[in-house]
C-alpha atoms as a PDB file:
ATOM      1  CA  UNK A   1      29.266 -53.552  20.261  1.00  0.00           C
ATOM      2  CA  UNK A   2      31.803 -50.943  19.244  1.00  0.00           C
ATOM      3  CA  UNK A   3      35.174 -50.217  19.876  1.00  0.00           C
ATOM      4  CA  UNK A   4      34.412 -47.720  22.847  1.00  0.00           C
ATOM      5  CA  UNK A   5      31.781 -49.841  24.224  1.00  0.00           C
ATOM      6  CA  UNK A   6      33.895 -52.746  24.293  1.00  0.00           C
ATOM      7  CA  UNK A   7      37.544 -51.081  25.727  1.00  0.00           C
ATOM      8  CA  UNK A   8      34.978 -49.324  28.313  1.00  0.00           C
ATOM      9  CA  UNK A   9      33.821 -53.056  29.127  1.00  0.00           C
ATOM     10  CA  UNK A  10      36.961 -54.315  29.746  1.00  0.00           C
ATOM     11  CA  UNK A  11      38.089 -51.302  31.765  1.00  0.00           C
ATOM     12  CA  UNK A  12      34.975 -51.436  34.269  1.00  0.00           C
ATOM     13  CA  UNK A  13      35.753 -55.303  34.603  1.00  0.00           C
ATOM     14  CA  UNK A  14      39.633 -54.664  35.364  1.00  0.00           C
ATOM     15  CA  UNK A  15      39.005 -52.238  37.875  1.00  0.00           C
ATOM     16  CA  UNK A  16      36.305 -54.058  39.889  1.00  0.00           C
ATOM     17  CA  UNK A  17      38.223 -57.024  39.840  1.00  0.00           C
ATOM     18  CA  UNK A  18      41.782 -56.103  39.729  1.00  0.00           C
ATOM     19  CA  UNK A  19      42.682 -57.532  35.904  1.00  0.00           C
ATOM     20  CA  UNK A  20      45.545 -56.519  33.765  1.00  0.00           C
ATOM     21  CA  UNK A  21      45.020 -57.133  29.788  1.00  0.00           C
ATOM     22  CA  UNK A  22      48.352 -58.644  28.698  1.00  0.00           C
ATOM     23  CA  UNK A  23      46.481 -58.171  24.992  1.00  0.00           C
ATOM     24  CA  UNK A  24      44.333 -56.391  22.919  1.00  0.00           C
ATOM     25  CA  UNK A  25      44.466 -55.164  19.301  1.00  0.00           C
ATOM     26  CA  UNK A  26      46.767 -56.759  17.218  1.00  0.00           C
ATOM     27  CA  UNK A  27      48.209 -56.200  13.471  1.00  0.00           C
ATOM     28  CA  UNK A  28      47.729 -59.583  11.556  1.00  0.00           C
ATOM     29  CA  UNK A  29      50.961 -59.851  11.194  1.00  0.00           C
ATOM     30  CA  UNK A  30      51.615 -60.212  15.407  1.00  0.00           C
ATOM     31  CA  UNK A  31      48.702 -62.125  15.362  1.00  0.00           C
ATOM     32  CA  UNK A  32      50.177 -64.631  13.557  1.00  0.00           C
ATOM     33  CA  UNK A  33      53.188 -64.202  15.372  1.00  0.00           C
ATOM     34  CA  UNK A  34      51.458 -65.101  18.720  1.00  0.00           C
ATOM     35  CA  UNK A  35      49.592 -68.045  16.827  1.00  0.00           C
ATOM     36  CA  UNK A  36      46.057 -66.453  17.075  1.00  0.00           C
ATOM     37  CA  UNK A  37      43.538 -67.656  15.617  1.00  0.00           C
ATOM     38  CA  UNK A  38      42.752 -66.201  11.737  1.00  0.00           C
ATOM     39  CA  UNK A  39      39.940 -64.409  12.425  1.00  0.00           C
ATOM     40  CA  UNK A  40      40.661 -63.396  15.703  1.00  0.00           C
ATOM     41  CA  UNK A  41      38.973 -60.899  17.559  1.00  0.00           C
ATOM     42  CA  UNK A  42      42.267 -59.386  18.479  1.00  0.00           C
ATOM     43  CA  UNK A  43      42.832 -58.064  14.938  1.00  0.00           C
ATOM     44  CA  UNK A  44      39.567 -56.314  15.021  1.00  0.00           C
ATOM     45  CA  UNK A  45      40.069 -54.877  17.832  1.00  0.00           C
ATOM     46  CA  UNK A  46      37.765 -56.314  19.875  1.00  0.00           C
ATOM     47  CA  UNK A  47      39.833 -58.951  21.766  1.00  0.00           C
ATOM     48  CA  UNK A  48      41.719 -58.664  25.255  1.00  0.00           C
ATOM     49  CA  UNK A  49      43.433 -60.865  27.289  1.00  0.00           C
ATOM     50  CA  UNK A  50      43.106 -60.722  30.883  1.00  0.00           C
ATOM     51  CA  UNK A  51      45.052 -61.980  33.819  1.00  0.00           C
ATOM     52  CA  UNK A  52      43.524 -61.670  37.408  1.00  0.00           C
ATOM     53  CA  UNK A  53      45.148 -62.058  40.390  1.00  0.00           C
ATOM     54  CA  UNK A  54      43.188 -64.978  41.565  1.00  0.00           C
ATOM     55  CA  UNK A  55      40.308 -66.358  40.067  1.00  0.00           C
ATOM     56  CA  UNK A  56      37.950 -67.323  43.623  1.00  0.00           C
ATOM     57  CA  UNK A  57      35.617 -64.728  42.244  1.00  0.00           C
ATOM     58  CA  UNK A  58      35.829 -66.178  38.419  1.00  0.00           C
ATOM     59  CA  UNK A  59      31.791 -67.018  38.527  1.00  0.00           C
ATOM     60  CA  UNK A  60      30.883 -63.351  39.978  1.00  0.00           C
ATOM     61  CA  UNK A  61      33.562 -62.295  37.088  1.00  0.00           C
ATOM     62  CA  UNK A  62      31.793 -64.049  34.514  1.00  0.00           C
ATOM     63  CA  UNK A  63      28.431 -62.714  35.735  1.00  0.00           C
ATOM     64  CA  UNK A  64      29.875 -59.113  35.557  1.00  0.00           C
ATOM     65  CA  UNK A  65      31.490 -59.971  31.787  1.00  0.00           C
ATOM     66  CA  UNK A  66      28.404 -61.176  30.659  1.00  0.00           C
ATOM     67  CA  UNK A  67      25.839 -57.905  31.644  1.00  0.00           C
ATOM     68  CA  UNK A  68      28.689 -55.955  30.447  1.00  0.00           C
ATOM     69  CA  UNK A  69      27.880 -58.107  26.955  1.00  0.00           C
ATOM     70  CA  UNK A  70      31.475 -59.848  26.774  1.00  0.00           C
ATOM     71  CA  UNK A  71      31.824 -63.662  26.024  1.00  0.00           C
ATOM     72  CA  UNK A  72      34.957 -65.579  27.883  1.00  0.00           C
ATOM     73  CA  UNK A  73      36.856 -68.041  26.543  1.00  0.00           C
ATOM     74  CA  UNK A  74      38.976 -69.298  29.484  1.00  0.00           C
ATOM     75  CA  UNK A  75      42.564 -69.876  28.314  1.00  0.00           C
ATOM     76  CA  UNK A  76      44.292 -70.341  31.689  1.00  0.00           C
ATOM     77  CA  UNK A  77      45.547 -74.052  30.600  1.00  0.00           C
ATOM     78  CA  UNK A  78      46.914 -73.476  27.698  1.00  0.00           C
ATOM     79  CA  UNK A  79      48.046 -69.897  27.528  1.00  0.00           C
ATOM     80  CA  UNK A  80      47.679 -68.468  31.098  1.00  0.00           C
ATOM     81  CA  UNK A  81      45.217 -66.148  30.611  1.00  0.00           C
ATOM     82  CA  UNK A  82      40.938 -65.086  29.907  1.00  0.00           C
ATOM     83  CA  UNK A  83      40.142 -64.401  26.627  1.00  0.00           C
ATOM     84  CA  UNK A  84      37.256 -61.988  26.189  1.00  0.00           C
ATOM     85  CA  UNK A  85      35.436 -60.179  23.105  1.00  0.00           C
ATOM     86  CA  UNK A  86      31.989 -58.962  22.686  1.00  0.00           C
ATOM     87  CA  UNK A  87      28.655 -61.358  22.271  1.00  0.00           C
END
């Protein structure tokens, strides 16, 4: 998946369901800042972070993420948020 293909992804996915990426690309530098991971996604970018404002649809969501080609990693215990980036 490429850049476009992914940012298009996440757009389609914030729209239907109302999401707001709180990250996305990131230098390495802020990525260690934020205590990403080392070969994060996010400094490729091809990571977001997405908050929702409710998460009763989170299965149709993950449906949706997953035609679109995205993997989730849900974060919302530990830092508040879904982590997506292409399969």
């Amino acid at each position: 998946m490429n850049h476009g293909d992914f940012w298009t992804a996440i757009t389609i996915l914030c729209l239907a369901y109302k999401g707001r990426v709180t990250s996305g690309a990131r230098a390495p530098e802020r990525n260690a800042e934020v205590a990403g991971e080392q070969n994060s996604y996010h400094v490729l970018g091809l990571g977001a972070d997405i908050v929702l404002p409710n998460y009763e649809n989170l299965d149709i969501f993950r449906t949706h993420a997953d035609r679109l080609g995205l993997r989730i990693f849900d974060e919302r215990n530990k830092k508040g948020h879904l982590h997506l980036q292409p399969k």
